[in-house]
C-alpha atoms as a PDB file:
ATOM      1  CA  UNK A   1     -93.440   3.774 221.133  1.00  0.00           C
ATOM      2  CA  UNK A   2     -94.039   0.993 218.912  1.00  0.00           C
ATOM      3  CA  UNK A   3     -90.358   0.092 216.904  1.00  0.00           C
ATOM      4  CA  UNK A   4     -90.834  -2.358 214.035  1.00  0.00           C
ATOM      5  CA  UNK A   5     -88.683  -5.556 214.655  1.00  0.00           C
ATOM      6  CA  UNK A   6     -85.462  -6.480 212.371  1.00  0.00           C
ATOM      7  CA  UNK A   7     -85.867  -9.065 209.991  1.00  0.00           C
ATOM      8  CA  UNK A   8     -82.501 -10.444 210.239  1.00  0.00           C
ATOM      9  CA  UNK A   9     -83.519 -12.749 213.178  1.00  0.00           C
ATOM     10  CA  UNK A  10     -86.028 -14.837 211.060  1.00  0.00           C
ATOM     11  CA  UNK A  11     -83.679 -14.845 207.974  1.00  0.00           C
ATOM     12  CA  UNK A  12     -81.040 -16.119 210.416  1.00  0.00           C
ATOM     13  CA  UNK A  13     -83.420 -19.113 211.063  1.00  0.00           C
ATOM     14  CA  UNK A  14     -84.743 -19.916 207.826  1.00  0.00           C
ATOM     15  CA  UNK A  15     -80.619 -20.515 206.603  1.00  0.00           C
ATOM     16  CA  UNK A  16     -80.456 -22.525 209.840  1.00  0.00           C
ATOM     17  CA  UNK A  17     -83.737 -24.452 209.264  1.00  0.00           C
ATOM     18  CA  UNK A  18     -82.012 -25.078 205.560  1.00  0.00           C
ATOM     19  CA  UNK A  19     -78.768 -25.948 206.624  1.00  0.00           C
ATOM     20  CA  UNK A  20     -80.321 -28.548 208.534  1.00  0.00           C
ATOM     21  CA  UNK A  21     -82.546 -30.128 206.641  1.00  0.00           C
ATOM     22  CA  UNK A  22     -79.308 -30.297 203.920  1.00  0.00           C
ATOM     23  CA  UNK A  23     -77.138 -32.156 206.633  1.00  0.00           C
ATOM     24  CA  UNK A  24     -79.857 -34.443 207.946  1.00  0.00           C
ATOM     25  CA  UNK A  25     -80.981 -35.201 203.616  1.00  0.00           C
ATOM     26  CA  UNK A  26     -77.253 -35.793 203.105  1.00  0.00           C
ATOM     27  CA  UNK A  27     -76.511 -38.484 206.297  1.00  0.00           C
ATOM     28  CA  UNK A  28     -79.780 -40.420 205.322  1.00  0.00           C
ATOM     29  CA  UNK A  29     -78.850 -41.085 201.585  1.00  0.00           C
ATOM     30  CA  UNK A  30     -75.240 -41.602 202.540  1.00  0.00           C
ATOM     31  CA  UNK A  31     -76.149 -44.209 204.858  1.00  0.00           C
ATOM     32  CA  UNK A  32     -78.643 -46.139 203.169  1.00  0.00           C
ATOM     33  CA  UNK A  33     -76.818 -47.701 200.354  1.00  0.00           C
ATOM     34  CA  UNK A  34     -78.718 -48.551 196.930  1.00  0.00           C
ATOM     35  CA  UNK A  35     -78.723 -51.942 196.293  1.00  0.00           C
ATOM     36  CA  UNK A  36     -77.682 -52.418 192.942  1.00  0.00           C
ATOM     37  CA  UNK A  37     -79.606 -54.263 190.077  1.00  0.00           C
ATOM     38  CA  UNK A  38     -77.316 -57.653 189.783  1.00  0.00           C
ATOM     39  CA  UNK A  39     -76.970 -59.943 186.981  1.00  0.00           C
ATOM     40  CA  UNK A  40     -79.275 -62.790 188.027  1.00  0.00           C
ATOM     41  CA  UNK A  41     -82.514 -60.099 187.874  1.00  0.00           C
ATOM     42  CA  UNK A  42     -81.879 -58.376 184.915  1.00  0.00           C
ATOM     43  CA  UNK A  43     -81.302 -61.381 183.066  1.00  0.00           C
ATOM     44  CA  UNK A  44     -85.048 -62.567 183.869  1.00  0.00           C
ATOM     45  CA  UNK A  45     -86.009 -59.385 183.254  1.00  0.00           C
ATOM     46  CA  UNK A  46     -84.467 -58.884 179.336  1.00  0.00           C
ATOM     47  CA  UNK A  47     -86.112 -62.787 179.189  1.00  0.00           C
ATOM     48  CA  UNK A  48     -89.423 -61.935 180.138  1.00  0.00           C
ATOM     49  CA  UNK A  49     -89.210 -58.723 177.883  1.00  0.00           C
ATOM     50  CA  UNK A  50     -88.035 -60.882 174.637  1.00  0.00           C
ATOM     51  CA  UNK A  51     -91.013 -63.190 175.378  1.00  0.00           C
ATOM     52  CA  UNK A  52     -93.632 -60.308 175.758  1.00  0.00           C
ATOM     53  CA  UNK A  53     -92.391 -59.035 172.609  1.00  0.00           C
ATOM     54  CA  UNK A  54     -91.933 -62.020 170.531  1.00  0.00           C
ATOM     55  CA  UNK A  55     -95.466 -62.804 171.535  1.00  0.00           C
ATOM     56  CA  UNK A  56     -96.728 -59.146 170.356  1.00  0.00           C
ATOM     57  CA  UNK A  57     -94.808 -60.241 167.477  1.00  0.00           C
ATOM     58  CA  UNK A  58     -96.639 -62.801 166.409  1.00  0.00           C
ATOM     59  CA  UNK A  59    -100.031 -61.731 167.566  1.00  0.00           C
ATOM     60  CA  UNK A  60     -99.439 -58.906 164.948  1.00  0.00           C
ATOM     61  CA  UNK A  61     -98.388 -60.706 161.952  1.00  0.00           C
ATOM     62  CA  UNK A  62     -99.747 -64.273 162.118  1.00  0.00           C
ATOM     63  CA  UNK A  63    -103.735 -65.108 162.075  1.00  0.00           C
ATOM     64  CA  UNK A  64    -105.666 -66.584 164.998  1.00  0.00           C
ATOM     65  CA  UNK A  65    -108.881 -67.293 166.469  1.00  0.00           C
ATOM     66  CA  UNK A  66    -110.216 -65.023 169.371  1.00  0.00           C
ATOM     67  CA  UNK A  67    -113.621 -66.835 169.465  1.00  0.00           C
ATOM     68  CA  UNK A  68    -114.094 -69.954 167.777  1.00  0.00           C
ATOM     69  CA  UNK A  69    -117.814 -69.915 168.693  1.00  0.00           C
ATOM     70  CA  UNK A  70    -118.803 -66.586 167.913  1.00  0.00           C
ATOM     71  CA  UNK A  71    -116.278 -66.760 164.276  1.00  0.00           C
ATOM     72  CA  UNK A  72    -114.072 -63.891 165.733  1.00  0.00           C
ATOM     73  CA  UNK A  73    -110.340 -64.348 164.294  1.00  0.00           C
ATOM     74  CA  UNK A  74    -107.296 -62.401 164.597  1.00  0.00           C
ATOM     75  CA  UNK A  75    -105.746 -60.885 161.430  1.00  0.00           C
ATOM     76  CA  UNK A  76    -102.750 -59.607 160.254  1.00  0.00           C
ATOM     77  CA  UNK A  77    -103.243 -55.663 159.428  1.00  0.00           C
ATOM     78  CA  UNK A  78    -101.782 -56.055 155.582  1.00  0.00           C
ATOM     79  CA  UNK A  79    -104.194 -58.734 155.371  1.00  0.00           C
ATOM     80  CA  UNK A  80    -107.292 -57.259 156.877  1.00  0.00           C
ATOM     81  CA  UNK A  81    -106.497 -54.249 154.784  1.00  0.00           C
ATOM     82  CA  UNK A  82    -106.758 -55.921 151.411  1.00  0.00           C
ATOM     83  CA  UNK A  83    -109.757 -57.912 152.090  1.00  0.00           C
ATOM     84  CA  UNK A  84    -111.800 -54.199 154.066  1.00  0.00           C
ATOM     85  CA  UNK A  85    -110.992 -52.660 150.504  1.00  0.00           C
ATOM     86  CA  UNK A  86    -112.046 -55.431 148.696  1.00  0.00           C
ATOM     87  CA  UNK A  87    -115.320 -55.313 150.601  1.00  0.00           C
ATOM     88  CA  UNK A  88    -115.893 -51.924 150.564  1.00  0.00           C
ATOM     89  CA  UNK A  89    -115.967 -52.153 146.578  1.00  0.00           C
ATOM     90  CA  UNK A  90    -119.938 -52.389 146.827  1.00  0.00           C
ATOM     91  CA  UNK A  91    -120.611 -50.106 150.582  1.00  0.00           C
ATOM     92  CA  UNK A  92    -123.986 -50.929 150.929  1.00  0.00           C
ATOM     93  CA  UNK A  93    -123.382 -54.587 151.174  1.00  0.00           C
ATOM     94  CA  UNK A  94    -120.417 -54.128 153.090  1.00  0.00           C
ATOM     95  CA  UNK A  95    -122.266 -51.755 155.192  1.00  0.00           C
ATOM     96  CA  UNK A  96    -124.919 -54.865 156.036  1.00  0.00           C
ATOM     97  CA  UNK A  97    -122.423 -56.955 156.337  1.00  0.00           C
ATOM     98  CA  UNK A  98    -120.198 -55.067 159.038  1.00  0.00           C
ATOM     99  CA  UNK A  99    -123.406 -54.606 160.910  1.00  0.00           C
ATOM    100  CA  UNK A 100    -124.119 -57.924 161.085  1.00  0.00           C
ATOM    101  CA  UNK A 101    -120.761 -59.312 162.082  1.00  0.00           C
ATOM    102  CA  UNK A 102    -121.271 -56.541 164.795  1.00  0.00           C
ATOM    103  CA  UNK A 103    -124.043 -57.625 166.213  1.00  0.00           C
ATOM    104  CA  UNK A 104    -122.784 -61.432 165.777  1.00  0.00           C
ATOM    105  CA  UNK A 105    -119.500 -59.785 168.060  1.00  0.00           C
ATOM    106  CA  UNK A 106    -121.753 -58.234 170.385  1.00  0.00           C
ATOM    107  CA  UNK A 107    -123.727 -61.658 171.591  1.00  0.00           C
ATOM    108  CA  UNK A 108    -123.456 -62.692 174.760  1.00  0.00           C
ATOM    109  CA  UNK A 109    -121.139 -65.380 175.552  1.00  0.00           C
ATOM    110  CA  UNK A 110    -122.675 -68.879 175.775  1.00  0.00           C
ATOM    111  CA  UNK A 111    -123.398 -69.794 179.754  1.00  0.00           C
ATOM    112  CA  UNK A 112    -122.495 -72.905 181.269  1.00  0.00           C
ATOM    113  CA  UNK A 113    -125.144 -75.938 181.973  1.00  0.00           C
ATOM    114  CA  UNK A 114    -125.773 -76.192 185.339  1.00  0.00           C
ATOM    115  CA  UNK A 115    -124.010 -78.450 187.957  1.00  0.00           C
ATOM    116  CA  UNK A 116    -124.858 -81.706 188.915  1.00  0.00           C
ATOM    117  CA  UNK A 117    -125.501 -81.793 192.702  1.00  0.00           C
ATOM    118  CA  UNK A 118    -123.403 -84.297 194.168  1.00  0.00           C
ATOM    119  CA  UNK A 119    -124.643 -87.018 196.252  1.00  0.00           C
END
């Protein structure tokens, strides 16, 4: 005679396996403590971040050069706005002309003369 077994046994062990793992999750994060963050860190931190941004600031709202050689500059957006739609009044010569300053981006950069062998 073949009697089907009770499930209580395994249910029995799964709360035990549970319980377990609760008491062995809760003694491992009470005894390693979490250092805290302390004054000295974060203050380099907030620096560093008001640096990065100040930079981003200025990158974004002052003109530069990217590539003196190749005549790539950085522009404001305001400012590269006014002069695209003044450009664009006539598309087919702005249309030449963004190709070309395309293809004048695209170049590869200049390589280095060789080295001298030293003696």
């Amino acid at each position: 005679m073949n009697r089907a077994r009770a499930p209580w046994p395994a249910g029995v062990a799964f709360l035990l396996a549970c319980g377990l793992f609760v008491v062995l999750a809760a003694g491992v994060k009470w005894s390693e403590p979490v250092p805290a963050v302390d004054a000295g860190r974060a203050a380099v931190r907030s620096k560093a971040l008001a640096e990065l941004r100040a930079t981003e600031t200025r990158a974004l709202q002052q003109a530069g050069w990217i590539d003196r050689n190749r005549g790539l500059v950085r522009l404001p957006i305001n400012v590269a706005v006014h002069i695209t739609e003044r450009e664009w009044q006539n598309p087919a010569a702005a249309r030449s002309q963004l190709i070309a300053r395309a293809e004048q981006a695209a170049l590869p950069a200049p390589t280095a003369p060789p080295a001298k062998a030293l003696k």
